[in-house]
Protein backbone atom coordinates (compact mmCIF):
# COMPACT_ATOMS: atom_id res chain seq x y z
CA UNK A 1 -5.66 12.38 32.80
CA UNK A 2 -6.18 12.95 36.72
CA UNK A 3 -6.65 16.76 37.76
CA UNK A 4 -3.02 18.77 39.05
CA UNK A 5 -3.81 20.15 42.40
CA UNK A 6 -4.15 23.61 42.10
CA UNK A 7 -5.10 24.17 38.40
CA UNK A 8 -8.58 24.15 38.47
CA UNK A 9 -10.14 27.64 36.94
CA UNK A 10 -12.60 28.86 40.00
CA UNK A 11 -15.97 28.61 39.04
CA UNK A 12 -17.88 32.17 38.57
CA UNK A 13 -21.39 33.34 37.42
CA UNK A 14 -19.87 36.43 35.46
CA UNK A 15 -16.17 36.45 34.50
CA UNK A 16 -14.12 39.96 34.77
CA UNK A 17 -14.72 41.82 31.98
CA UNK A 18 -11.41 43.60 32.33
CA UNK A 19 -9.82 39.96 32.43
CA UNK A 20 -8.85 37.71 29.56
CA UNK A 21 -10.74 34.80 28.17
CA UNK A 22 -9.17 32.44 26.50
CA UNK A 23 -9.74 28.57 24.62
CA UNK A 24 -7.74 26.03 23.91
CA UNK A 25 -8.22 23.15 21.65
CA UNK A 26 -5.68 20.55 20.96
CA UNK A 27 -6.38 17.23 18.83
CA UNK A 28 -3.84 14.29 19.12
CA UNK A 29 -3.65 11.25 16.94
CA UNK A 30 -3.38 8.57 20.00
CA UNK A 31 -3.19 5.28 17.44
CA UNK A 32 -3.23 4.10 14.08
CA UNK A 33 -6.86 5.68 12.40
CA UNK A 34 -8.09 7.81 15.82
CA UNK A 35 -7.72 11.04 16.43
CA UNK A 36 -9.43 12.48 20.16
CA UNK A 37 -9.83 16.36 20.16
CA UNK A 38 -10.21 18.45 23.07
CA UNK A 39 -11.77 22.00 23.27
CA UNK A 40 -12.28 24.07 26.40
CA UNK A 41 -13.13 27.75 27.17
CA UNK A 42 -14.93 29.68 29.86
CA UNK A 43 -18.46 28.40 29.23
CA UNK A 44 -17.61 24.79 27.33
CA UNK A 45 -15.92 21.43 27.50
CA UNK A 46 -16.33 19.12 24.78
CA UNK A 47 -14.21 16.10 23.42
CA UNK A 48 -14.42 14.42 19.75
CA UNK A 49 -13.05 10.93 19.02
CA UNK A 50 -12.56 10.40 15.59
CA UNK A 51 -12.03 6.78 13.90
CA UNK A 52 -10.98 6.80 10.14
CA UNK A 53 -9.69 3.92 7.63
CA UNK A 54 -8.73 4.30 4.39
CA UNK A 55 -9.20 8.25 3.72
CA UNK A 56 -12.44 7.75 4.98
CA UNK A 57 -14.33 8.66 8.03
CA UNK A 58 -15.83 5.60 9.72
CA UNK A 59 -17.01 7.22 13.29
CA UNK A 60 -17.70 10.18 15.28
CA UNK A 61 -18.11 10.11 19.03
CA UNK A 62 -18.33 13.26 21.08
CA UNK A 63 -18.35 13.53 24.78
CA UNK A 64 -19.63 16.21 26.80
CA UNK A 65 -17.80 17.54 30.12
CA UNK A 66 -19.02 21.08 30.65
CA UNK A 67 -21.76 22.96 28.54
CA UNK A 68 -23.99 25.74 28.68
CA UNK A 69 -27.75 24.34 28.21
CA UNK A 70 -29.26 20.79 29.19
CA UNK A 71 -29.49 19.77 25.29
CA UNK A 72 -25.92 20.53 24.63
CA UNK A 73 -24.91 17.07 25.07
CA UNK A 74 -27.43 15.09 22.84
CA UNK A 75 -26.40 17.29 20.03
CA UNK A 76 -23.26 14.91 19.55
CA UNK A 77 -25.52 12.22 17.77
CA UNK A 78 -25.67 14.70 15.08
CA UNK A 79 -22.16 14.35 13.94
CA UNK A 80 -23.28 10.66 13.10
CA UNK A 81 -23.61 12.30 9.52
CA UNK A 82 -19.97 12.44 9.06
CA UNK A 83 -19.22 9.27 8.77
CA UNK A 84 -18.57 8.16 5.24
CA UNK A 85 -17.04 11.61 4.41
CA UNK A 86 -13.35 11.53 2.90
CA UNK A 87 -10.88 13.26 5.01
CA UNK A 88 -9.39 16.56 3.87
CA UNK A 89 -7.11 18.87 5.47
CA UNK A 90 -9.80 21.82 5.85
CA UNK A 91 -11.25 21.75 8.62
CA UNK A 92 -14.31 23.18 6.84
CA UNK A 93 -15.33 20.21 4.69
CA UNK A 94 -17.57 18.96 7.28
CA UNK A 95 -20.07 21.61 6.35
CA UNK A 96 -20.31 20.39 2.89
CA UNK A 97 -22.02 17.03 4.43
CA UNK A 98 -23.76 18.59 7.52
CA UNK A 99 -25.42 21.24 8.74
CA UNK A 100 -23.52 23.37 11.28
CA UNK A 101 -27.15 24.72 12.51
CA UNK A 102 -28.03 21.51 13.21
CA UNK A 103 -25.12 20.84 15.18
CA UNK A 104 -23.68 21.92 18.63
CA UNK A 105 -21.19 25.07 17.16
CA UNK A 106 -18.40 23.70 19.20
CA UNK A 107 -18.47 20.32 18.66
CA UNK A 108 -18.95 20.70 15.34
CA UNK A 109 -15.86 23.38 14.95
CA UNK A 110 -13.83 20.48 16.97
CA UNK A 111 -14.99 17.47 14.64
CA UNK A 112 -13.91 19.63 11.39
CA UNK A 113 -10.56 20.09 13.02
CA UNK A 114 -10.20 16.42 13.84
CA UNK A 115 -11.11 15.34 10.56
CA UNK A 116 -8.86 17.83 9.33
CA UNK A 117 -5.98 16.82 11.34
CA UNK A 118 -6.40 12.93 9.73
CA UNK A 119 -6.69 14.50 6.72
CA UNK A 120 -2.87 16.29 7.05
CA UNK A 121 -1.70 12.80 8.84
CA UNK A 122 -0.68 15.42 11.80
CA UNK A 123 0.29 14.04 15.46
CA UNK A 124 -0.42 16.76 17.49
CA UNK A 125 -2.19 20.09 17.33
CA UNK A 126 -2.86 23.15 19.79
CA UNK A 127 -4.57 26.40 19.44
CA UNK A 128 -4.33 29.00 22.23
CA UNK A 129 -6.01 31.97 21.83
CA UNK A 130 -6.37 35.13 24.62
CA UNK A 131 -9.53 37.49 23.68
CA UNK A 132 -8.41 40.63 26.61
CA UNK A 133 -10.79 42.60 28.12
CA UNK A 134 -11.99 45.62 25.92
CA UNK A 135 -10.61 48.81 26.53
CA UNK A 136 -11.59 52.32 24.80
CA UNK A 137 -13.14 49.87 22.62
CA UNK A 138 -10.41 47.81 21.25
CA UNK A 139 -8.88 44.72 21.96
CA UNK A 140 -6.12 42.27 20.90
CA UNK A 141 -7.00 38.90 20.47
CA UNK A 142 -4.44 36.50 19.74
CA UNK A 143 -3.67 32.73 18.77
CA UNK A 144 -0.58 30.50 19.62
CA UNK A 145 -0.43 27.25 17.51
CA UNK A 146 1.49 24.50 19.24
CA UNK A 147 3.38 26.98 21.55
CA UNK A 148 4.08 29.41 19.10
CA UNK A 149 2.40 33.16 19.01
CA UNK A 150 0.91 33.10 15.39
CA UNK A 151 -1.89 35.67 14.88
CA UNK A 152 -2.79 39.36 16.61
CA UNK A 153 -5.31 41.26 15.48
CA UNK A 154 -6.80 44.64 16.23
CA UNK A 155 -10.57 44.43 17.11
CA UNK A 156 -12.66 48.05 17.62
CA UNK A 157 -16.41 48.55 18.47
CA UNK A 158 -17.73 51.40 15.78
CA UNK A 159 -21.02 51.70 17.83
CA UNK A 160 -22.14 48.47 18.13
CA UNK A 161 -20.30 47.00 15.20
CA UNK A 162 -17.66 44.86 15.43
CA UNK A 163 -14.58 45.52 12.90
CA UNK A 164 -11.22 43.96 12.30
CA UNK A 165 -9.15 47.05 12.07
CA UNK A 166 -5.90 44.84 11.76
CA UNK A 167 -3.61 43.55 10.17
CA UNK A 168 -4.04 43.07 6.52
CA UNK A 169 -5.33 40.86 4.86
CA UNK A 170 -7.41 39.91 7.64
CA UNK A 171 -9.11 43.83 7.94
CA UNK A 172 -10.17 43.50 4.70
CA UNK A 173 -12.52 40.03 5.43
CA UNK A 174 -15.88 40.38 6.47
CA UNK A 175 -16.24 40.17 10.28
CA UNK A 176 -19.90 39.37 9.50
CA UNK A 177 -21.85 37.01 7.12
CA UNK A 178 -18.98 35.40 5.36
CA UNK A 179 -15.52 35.50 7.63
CA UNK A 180 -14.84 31.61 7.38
CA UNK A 181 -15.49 31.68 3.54
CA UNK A 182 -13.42 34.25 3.36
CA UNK A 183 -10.72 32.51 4.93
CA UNK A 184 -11.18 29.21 2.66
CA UNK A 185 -10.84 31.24 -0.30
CA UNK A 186 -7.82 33.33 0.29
CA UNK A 187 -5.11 30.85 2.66
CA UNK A 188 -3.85 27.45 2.32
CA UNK A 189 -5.35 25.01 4.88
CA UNK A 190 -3.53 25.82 8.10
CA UNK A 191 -3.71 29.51 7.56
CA UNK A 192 -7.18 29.05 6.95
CA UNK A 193 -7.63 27.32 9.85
CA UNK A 194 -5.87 28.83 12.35
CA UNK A 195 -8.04 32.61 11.28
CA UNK A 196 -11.38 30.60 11.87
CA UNK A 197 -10.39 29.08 15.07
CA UNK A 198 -9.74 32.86 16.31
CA UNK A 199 -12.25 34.32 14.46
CA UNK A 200 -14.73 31.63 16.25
CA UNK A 201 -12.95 32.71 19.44
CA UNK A 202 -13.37 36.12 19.33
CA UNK A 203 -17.27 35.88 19.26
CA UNK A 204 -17.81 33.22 21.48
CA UNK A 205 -15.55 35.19 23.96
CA UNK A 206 -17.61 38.45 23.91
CA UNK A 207 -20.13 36.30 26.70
CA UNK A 208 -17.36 37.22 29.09
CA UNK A 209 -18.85 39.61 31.55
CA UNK A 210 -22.70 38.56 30.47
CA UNK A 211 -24.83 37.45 32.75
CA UNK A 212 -25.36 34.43 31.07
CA UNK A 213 -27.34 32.38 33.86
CA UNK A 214 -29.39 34.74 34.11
CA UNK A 215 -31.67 33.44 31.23
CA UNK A 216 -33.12 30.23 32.43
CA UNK A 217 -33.12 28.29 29.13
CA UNK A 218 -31.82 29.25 25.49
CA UNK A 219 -35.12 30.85 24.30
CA UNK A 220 -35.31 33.65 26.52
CA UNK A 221 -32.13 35.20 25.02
CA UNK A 222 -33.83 35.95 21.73
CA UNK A 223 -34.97 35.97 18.80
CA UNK A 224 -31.89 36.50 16.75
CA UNK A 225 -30.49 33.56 18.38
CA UNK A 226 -32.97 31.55 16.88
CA UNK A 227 -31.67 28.38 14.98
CA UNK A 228 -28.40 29.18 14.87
CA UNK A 229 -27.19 26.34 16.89
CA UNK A 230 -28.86 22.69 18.25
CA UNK A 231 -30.20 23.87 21.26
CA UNK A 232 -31.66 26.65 19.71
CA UNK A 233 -33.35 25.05 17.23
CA UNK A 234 -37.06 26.09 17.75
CA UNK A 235 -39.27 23.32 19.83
CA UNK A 236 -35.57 22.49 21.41
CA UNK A 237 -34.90 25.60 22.63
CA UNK A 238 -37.72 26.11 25.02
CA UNK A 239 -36.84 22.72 27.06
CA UNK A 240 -32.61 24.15 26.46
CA UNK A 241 -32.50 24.81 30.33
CA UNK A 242 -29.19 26.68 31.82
CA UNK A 243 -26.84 24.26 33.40
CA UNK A 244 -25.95 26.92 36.13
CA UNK A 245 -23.16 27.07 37.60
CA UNK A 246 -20.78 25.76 34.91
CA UNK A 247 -18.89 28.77 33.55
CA UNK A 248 -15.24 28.91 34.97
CA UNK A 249 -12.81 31.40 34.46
CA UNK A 250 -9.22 31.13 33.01
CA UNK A 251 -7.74 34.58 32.70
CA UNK A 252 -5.35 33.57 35.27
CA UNK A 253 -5.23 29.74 35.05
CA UNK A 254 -4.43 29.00 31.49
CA UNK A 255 -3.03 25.57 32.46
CA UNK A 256 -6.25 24.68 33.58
CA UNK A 257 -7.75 24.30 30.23
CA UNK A 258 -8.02 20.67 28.89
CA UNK A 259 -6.46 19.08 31.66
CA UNK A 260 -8.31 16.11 31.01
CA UNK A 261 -7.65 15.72 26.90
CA UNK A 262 -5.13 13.86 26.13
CA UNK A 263 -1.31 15.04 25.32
CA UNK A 264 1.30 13.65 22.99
CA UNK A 265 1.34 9.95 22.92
CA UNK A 266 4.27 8.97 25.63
């Protein structure tokens, strides 16, 4: 899809703090057995085709637009592993036959939702979600499912802890160590799904106002970082260099995002 004059999200080393940042990822089934899923946020811009036949997964192909550290991209060959899974409609079953550490978070979290989306026999999906700028430590993020406004919650720093204040049930699941298992065990699919896209959301969104190029490869941000993600896998890590000059910034220019994904088919 060619680029609308006008839409593109400037480009910026440190986004507003006080500003919103916001992701949206839509899949679309284009033909018969492939599914191509989009996400884009502030600091990432990855794409998933997914090919399936007979309740089966039969390939995974991910393409890499914008990203964060020079080994971002080769993480894709990881979600080779998928193929031969059966298709479900949580997008969590691809954890069950690969490692999310192992993976690229985000192309992984899109891949799940694309296998997901062939598993429901769904045309077209799209999650919007706004993460605001903090303010006397609370903020609302919210999510939009094709259009619609779906989920707010109420997010407050207690020092440096995050909590989910509200709404119930979702202030009762652990914001830490256990959220999308939560999720799984207490909603259907889609409610399911739509929580862990916004809970996923809500922490990737918290590099808004970092000073993220100012490390000069995925090491030097530390230790707890360690493994939790492809290009922090140790031995990668220390050759993960910053792609600088990558992060944009949508607070005002949500139209901007995925401009280059495919819509509905006609």
């Amino acid at each position: 899809m060619p680029e609308r004059p006008g839409d593109e999200a400037p480009v910026v080393s440190i986004g507003d703090p006080a500003g919103s940042y916001r992701r949206r990822i839509r899949m679309v089934t284009t033909e018969a057995g492939v599914v191509v899923g989009g996400l884009e946020d502030d600091f990432h811009y990855f794409e998933i085709e997914l090919r399936h036949a007979d309740g089966v997964v039969t390939h995974v192909d991910a393409s890499s637009r914008r990203w964060p550290w020079a080994t971002c991209p080769a993480a894709g060959h990881q979600l080779h592993a998928l193929e031969g899974m059966a298709l479900s409609p949580r997008c969590t079953a691809v954890a069950k036959v690969a490692d999310p550490r192992m993976n690229c978070t985000h192309q992984f979290d899109l891949a799940g939702l694309c296998v997901a989306h062939a598993g429901r026999g769904d045309t077209v999906r799209q999650y919007d979600v706004e993460l605001p700028g903090v303010r006397d430590g609370v903020t609302h993020p919210r999510l939009a499912r094709d259009g619609e406004p779906l989920l707010e919650w109420t997010l407050a720093w207690e020092g440096f802890t995050r909590r989910l204040v509200d709404p119930p049930p979702y202030s009762d699941a652990p914001w830490q160590g256990g959220f999308i298992r939560w999720a799984d065990e207490h909603f259907d699919p889609l409610a399911a799904e739509a929580a862990i896209v916004l809970r996923r959301s809500c922490e990737i969104g918290m590099g808004r106002g970092m000073d993220l190029e100012a490390y000069e490869k995925a090491a030097d941000i530390g230790e707890y970082q360690v493994g939790i993600c492809y290009s922090q896998q140790p031995g990668i890590n220390t050759v993960a260099f910053r792609t600088k000059g990558t992060i944009r910034d949508f607070d005002r220019h949500p139209d901007a995002l995925l401009l280059h994904t495919p819509d509905a088919p006609g």
